[in-house]
C-alpha atoms as a PDB file:
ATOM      1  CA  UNK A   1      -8.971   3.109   2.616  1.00  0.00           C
ATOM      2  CA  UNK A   2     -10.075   1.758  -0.494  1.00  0.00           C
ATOM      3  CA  UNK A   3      -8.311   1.983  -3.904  1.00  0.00           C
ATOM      4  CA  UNK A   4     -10.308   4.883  -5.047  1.00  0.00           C
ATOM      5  CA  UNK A   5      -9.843   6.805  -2.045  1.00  0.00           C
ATOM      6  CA  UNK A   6      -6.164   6.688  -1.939  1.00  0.00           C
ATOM      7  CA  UNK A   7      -6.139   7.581  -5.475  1.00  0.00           C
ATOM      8  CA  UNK A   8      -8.285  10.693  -4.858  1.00  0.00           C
ATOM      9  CA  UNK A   9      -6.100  11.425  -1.823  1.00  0.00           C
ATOM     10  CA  UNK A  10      -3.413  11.439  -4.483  1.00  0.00           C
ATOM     11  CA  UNK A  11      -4.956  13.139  -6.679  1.00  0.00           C
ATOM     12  CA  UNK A  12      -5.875  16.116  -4.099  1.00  0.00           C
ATOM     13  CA  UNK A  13      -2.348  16.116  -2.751  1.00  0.00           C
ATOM     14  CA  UNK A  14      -0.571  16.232  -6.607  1.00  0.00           C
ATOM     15  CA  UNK A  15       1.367  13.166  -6.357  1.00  0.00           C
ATOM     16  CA  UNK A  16       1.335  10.197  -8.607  1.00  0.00           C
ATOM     17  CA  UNK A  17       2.142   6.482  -7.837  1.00  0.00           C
ATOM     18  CA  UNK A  18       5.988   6.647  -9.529  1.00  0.00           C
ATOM     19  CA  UNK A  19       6.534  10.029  -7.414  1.00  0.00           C
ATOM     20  CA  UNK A  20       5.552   7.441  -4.388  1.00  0.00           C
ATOM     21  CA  UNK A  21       7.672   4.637  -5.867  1.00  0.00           C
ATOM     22  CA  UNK A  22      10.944   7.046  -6.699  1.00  0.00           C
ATOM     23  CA  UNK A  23      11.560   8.229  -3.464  1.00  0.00           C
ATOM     24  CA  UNK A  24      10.494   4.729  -1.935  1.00  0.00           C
ATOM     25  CA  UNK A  25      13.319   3.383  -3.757  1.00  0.00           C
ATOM     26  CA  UNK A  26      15.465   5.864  -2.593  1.00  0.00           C
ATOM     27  CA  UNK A  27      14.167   4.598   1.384  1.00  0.00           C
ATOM     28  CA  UNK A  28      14.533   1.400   0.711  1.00  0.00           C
ATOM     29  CA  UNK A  29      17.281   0.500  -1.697  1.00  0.00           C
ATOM     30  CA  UNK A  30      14.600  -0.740  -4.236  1.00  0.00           C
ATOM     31  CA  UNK A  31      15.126  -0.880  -7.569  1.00  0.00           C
ATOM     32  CA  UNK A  32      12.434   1.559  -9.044  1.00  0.00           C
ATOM     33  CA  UNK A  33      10.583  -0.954 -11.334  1.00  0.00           C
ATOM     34  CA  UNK A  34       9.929  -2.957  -7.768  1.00  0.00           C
ATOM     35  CA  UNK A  35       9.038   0.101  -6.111  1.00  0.00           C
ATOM     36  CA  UNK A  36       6.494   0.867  -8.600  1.00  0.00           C
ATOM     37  CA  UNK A  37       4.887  -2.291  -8.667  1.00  0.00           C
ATOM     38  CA  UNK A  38       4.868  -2.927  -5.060  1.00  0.00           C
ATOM     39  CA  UNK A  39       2.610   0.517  -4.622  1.00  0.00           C
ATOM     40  CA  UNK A  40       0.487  -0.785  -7.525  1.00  0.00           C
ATOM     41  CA  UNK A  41       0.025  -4.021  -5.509  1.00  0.00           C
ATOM     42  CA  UNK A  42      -0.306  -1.996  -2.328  1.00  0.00           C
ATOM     43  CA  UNK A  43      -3.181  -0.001  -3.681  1.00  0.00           C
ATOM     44  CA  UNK A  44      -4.854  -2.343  -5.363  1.00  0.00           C
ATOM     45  CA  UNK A  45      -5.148  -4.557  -2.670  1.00  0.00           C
ATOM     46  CA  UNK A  46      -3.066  -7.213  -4.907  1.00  0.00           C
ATOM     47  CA  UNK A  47      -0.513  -8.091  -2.673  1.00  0.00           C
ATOM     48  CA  UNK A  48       0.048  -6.962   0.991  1.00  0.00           C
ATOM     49  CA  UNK A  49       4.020  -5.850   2.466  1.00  0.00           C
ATOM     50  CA  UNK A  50       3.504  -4.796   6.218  1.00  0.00           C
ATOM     51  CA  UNK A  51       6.743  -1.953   6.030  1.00  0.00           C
ATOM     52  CA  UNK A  52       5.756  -0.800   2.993  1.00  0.00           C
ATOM     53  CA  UNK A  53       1.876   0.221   4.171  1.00  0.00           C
ATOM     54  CA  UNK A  54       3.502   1.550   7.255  1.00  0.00           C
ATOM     55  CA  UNK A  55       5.971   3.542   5.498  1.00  0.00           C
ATOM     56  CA  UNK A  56       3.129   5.289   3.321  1.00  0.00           C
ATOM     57  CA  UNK A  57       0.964   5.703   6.294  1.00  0.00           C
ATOM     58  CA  UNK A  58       3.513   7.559   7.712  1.00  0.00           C
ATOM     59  CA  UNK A  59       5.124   9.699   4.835  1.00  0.00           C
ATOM     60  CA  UNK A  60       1.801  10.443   2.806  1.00  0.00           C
ATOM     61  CA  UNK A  61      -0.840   9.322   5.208  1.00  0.00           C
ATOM     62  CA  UNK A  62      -2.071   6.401   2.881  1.00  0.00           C
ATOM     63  CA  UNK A  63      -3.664   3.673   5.269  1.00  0.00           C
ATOM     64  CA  UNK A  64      -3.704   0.321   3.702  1.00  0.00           C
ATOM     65  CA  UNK A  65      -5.537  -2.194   6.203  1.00  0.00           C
ATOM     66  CA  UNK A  66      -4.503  -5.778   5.487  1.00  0.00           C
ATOM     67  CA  UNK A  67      -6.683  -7.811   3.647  1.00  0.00           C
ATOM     68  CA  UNK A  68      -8.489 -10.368   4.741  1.00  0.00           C
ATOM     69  CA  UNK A  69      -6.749 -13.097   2.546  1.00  0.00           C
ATOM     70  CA  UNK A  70      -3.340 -12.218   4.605  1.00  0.00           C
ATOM     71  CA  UNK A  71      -5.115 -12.734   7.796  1.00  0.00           C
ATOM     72  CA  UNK A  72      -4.125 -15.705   9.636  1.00  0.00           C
ATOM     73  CA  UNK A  73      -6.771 -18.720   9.403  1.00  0.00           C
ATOM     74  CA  UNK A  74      -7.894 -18.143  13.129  1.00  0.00           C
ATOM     75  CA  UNK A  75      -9.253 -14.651  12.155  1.00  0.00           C
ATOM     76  CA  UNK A  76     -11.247 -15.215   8.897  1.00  0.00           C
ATOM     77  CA  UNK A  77     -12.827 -18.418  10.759  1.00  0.00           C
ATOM     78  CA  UNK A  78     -13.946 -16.391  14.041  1.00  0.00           C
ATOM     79  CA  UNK A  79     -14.969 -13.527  11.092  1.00  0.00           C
ATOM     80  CA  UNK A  80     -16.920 -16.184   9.491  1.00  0.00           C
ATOM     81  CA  UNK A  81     -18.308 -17.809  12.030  1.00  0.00           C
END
């Protein structure tokens, strides 16, 4: 999904990112400043944490495919080539 989908898909469902980032603090043991910017990295395509995507594909249906700067080496050659 790209970052404006998943904020329309917010949007639609009511939610804003620190509703997301309260309750993942609460999963996680985050503090909520951390939680709060890790979804803002998350979305934004920023940054990339593996549990974290899975955990919001899985609680609000958010898929975050990893970027192509976090794929190993081997992949973005073959991709390029």
């Amino acid at each position: 999904m790209t970052e404006n989908e998943i904020r329309k898909l917010l949007i639609d469902k009511g939610l804003k990112q620190s509703d997301i980032a309260r309750r993942m603090a609460g999963d996680f043991g985050l503090a909520y400043q951390s939680a709060r910017v890790s979804v803002n990295h998350l979305i934004t395509g920023a940054r990339w944490f593996p549990k974290y995507a899975d955990w919001l594909k899985k609680n609000y249906g958010i898929v975050i495919d990893k970027p192509d700067w976090a794929k190993p080496v081997r992949e973005r050659l073959r991709a390029a080539a």
